[in-house]
N, C-alpha and C. Protein backbone atom coordinates (compact mmCIF):
# COMPACT_ATOMS: atom_id res chain seq x y z
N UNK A 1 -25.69 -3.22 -1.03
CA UNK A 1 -25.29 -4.55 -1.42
C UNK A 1 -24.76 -4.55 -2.86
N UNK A 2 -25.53 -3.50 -3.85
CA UNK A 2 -24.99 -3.72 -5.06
C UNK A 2 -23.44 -2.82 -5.36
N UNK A 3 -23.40 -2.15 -4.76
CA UNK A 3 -21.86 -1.37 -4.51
C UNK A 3 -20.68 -2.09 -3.87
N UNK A 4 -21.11 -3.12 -3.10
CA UNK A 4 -20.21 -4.10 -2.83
C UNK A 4 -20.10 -4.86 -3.69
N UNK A 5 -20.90 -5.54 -3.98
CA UNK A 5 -20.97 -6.33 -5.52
C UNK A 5 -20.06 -5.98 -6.69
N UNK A 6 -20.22 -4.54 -6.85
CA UNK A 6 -19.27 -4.19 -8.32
C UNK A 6 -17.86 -3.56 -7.57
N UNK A 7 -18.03 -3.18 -6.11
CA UNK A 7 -16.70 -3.30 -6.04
C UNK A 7 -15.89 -4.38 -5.83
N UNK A 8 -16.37 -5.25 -5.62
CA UNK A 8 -15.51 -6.81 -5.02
C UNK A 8 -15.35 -7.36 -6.40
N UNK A 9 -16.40 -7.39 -7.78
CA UNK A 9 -15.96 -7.42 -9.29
C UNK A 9 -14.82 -6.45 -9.57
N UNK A 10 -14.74 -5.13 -9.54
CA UNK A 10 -13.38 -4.50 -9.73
C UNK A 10 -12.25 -4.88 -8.94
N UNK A 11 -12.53 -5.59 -7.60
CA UNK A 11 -11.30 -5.76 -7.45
C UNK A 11 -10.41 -6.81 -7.61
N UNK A 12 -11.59 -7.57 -8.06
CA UNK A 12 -10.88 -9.22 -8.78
C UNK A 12 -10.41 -8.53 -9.90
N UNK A 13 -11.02 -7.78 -10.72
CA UNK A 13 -10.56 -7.65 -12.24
C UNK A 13 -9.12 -7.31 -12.36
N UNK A 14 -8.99 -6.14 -11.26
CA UNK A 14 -7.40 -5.44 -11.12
C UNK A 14 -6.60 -6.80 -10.68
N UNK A 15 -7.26 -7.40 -9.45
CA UNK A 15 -5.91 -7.94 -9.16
C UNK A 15 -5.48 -9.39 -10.12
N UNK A 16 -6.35 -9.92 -10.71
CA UNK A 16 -5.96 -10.65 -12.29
C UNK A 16 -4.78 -9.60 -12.98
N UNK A 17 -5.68 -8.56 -13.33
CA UNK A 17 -4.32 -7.60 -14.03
C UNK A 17 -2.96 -7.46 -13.67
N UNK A 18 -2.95 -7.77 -12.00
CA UNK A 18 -1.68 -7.35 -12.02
C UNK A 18 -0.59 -8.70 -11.42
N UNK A 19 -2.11 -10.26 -11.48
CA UNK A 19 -1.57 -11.12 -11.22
C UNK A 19 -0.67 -11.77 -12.75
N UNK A 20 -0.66 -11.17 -13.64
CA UNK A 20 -0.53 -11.37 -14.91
C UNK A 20 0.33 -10.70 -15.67
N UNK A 21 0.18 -9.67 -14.62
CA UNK A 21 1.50 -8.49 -15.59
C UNK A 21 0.97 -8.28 -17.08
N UNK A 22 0.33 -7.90 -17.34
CA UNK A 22 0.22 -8.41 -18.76
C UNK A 22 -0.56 -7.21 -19.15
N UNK A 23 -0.39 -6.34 -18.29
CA UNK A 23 -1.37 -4.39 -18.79
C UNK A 23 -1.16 -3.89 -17.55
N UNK A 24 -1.08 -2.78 -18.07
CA UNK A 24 -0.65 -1.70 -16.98
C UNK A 24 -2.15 -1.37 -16.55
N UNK A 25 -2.13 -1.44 -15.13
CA UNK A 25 -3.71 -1.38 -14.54
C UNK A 25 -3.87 0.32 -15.23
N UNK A 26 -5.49 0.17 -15.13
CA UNK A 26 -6.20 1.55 -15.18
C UNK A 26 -6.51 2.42 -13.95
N UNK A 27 -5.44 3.54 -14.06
CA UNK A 27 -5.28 4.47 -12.32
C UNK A 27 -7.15 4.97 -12.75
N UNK A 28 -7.83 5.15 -12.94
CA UNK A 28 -8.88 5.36 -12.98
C UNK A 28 -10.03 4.74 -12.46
N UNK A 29 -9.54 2.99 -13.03
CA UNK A 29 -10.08 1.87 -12.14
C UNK A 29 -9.82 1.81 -10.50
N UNK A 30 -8.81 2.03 -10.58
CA UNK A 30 -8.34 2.21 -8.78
C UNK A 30 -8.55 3.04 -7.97
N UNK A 31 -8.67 4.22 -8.28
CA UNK A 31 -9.60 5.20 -8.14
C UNK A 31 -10.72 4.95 -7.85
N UNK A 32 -11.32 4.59 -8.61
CA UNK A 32 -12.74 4.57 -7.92
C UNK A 32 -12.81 3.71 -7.14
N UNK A 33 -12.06 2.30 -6.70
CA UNK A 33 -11.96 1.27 -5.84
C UNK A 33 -11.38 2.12 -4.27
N UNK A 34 -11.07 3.29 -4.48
CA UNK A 34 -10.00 3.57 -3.69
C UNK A 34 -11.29 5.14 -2.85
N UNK A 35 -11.92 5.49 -3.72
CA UNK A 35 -13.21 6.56 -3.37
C UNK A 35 -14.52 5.47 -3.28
N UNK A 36 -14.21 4.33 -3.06
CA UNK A 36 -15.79 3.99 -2.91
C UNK A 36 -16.22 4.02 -1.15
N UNK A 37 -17.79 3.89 -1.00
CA UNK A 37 -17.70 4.53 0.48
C UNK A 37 -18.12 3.50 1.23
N UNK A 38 -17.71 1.87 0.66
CA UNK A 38 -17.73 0.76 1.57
C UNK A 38 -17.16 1.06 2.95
N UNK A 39 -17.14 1.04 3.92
CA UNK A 39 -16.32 1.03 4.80
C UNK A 39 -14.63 0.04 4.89
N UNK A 40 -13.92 0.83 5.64
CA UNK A 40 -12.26 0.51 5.25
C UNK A 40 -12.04 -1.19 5.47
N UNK A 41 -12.93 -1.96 6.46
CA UNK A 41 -12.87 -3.37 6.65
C UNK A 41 -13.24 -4.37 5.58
N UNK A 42 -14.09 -3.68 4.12
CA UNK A 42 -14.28 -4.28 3.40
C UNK A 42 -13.60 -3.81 2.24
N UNK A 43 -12.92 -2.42 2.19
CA UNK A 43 -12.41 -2.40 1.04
C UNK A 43 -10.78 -2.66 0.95
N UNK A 44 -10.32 -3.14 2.08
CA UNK A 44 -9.18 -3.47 2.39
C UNK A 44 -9.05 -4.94 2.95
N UNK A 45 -8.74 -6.05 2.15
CA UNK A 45 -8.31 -7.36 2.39
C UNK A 45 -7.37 -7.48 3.30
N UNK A 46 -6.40 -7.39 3.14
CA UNK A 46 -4.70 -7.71 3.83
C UNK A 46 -4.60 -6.67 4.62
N UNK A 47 -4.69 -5.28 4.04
CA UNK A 47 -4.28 -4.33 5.36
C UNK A 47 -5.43 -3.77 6.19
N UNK A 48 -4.97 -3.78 7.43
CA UNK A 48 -5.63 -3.59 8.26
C UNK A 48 -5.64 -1.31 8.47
N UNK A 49 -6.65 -1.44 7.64
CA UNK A 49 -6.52 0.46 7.46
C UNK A 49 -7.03 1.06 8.70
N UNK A 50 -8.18 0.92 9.15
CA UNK A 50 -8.72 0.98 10.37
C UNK A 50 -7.83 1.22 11.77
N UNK A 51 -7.26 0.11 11.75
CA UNK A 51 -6.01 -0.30 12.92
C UNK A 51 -4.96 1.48 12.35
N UNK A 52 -4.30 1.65 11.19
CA UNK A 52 -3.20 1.54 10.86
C UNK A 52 -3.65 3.86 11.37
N UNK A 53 -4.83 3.95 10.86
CA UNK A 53 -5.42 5.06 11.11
C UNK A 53 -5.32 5.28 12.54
N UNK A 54 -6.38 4.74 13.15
CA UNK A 54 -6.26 4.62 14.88
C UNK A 54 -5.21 4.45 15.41
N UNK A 55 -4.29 3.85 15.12
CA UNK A 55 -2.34 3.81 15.55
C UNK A 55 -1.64 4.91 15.26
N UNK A 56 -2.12 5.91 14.50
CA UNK A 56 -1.53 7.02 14.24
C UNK A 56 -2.35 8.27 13.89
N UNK A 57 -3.47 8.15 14.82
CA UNK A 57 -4.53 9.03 15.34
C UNK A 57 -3.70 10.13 15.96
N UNK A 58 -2.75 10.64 16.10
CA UNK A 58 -2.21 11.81 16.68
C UNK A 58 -2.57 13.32 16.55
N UNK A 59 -3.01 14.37 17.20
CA UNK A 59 -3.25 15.73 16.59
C UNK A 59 -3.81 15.73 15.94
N UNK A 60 -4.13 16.88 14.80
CA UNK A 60 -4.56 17.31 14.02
C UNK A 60 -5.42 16.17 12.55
N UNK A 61 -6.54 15.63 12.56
CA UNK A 61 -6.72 14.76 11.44
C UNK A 61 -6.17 15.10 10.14
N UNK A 62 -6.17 16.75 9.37
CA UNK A 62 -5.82 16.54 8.09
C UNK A 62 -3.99 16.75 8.14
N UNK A 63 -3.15 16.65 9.49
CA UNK A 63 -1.99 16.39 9.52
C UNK A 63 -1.57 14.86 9.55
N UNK A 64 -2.49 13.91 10.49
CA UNK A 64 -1.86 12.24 10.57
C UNK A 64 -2.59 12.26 9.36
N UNK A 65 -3.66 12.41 8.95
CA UNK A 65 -4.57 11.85 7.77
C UNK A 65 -3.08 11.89 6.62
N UNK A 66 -2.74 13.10 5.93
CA UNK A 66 -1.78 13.46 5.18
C UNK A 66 -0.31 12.83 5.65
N UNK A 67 0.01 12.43 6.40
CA UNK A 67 1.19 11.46 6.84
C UNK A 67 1.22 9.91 6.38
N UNK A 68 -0.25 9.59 6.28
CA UNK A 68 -0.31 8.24 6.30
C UNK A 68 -0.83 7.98 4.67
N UNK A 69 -1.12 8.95 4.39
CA UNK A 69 -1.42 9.13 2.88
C UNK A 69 -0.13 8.89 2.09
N UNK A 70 0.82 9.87 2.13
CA UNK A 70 2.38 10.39 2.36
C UNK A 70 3.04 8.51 2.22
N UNK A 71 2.67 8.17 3.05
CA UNK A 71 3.12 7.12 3.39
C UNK A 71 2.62 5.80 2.79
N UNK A 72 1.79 5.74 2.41
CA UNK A 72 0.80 4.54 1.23
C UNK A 72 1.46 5.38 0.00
N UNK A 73 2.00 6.39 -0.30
CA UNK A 73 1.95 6.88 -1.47
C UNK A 73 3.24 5.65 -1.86
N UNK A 74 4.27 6.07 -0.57
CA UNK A 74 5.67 5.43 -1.54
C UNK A 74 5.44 4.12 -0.93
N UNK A 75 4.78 3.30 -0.16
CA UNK A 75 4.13 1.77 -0.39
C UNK A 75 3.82 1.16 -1.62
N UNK A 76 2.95 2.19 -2.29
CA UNK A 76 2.33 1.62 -3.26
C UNK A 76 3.72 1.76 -4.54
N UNK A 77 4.48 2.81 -4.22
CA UNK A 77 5.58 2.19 -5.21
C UNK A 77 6.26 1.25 -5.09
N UNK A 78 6.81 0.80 -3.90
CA UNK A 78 7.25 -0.22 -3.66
C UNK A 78 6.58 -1.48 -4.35
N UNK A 79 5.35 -1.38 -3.80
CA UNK A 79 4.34 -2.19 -4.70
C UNK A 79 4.74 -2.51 -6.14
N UNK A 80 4.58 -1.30 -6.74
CA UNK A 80 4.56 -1.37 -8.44
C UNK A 80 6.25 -2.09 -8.82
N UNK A 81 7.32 -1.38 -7.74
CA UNK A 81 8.70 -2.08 -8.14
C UNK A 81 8.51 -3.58 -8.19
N UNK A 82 8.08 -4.02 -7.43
CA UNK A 82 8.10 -5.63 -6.98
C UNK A 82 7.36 -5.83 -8.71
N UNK A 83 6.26 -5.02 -9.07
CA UNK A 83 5.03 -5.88 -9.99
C UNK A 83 5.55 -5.36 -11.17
N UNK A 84 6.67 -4.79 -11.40
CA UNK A 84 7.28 -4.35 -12.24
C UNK A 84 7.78 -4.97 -13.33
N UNK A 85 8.17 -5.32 -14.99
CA UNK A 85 8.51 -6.60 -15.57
C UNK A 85 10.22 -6.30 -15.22
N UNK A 86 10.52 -4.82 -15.49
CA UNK A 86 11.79 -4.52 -15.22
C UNK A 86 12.05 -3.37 -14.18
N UNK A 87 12.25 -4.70 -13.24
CA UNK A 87 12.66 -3.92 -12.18
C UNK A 87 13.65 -2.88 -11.89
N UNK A 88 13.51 -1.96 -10.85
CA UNK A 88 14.77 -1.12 -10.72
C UNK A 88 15.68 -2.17 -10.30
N UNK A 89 16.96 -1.27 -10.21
CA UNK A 89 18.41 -1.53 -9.83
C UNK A 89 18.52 -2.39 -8.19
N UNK A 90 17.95 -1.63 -7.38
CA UNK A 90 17.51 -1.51 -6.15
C UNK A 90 16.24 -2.40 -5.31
N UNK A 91 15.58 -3.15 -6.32
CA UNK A 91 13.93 -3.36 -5.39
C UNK A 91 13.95 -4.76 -4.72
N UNK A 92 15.14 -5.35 -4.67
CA UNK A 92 15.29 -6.64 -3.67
C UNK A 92 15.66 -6.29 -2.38
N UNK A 93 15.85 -4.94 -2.03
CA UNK A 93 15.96 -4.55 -0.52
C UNK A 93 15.23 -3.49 0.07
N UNK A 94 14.89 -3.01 1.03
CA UNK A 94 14.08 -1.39 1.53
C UNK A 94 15.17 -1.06 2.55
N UNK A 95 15.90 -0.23 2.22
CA UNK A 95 16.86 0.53 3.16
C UNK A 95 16.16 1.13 4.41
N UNK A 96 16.42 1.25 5.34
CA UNK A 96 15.21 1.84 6.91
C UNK A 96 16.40 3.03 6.73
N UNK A 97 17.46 3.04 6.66
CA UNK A 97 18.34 4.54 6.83
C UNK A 97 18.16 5.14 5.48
N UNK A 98 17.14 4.93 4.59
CA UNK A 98 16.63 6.01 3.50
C UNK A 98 15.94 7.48 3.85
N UNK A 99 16.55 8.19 3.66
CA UNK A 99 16.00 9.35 4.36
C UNK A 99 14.41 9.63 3.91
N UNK A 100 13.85 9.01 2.75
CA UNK A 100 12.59 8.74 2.17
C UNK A 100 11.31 7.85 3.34
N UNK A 101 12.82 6.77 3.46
CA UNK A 101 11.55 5.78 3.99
C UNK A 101 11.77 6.24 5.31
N UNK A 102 12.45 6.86 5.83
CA UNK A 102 12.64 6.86 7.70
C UNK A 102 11.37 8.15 7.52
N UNK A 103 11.22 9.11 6.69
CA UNK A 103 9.84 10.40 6.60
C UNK A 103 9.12 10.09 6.55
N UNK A 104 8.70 8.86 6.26
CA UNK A 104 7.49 8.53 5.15
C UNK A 104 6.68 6.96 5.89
N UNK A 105 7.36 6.23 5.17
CA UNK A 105 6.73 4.77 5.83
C UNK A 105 7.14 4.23 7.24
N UNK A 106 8.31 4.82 8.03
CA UNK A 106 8.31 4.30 8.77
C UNK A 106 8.13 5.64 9.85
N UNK A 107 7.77 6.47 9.25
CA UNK A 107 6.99 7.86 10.54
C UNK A 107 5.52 7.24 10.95
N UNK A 108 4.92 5.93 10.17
CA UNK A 108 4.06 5.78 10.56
C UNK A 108 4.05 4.12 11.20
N UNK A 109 2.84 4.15 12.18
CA UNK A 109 2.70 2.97 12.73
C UNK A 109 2.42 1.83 12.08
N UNK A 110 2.43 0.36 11.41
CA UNK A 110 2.09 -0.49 10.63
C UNK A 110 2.39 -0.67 9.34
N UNK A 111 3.43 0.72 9.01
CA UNK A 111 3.84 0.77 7.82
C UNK A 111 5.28 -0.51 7.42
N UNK A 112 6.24 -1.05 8.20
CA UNK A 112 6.83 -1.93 7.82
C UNK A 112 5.58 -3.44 7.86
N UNK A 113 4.63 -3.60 8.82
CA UNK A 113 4.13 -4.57 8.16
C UNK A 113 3.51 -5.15 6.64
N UNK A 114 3.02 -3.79 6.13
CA UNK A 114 3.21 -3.79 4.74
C UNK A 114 4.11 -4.21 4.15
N UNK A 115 5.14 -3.78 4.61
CA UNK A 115 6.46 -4.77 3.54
C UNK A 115 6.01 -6.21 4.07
N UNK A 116 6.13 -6.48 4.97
CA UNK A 116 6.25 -8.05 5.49
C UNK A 116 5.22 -8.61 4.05
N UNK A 117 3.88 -7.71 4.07
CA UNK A 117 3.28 -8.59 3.26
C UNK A 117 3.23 -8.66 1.79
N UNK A 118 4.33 -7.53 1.23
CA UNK A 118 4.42 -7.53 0.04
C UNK A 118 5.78 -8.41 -0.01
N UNK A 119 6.12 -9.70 1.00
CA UNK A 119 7.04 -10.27 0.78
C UNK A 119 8.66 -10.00 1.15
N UNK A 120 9.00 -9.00 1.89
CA UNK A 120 9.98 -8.39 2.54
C UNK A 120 10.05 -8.72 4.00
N UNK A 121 10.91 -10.00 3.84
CA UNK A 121 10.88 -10.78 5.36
C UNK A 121 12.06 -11.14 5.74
N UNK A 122 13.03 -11.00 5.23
CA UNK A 122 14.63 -10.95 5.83
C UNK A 122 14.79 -9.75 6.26
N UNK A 123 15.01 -10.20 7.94
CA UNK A 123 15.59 -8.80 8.68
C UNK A 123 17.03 -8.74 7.66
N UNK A 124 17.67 -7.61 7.87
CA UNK A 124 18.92 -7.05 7.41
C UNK A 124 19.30 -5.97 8.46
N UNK A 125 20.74 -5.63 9.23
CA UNK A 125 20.89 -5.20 9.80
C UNK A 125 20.21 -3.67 9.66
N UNK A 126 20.30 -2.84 8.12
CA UNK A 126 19.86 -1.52 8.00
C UNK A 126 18.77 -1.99 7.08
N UNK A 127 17.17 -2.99 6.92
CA UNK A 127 16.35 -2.91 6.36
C UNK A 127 15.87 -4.28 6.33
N UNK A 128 15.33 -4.46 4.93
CA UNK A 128 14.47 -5.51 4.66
C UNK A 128 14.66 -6.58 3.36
N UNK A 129 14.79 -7.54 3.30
CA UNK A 129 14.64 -8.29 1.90
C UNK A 129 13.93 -8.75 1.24
């Protein structure tokens, strides 16, 4: 109970931080939010990790495990572009014919719903807005 406690305090603290823009979060802080051994239904609000694992349960665990890792990796940039003060050139669209994102986020199952919820909801013939 008390490990939930200070993690559900860290994770208000970050997401103030980054509701604010106003400091570059601590990868250290997230880290440990990210190694704690709550189970995935509580340490994950919005995404459904559980589901997203079991949807792409295929073969070998430390091969899908490392795919979907692979694949939160360049999410979470996407992430940081959006929370960015200066954005790239590029971060009002997600190309699907990116040879990045066709390897990566969309080799896996549930990975465009992530965009949906980081706000990327205009279909576009080759992506997302």
């Amino acid at each position: 109970m008390e490990a939930k406690r200070r993690f559900l305090e860290q994770r208000l603290a970050l997401v103030n931080v980054l509701r604010l823009q106003t400091a570059e979060i601590d990868t250290n802080d997230l880290q440990t939010l990210v190694e704690s051994l709550l189970p995935l239904e509580e340490k994950y609000q919005s995404i459904n990790a559980v589901d997203i694992i079991r949807s792409n349960a295929i073969g070998e665990p430390h091969i899908f495990l490392r795919k979907i890792s692979t694949a939160f990796n360049i999410l979470e940039k996407y992430g940081r572009n959006l929370l960015n003060p200066q954005k790239p050139k590029y971060w009002r669209s997600v190309k699907f014919n990116n040879p990045v994102f066709k390897t990566t986020v969309d080799a896996i199952k549930g990975g465009r719903k992530i965009l949906l919820l980081y706000g990327y909801t205009e279909e576009q013939p080759d992506g997302m807005s």
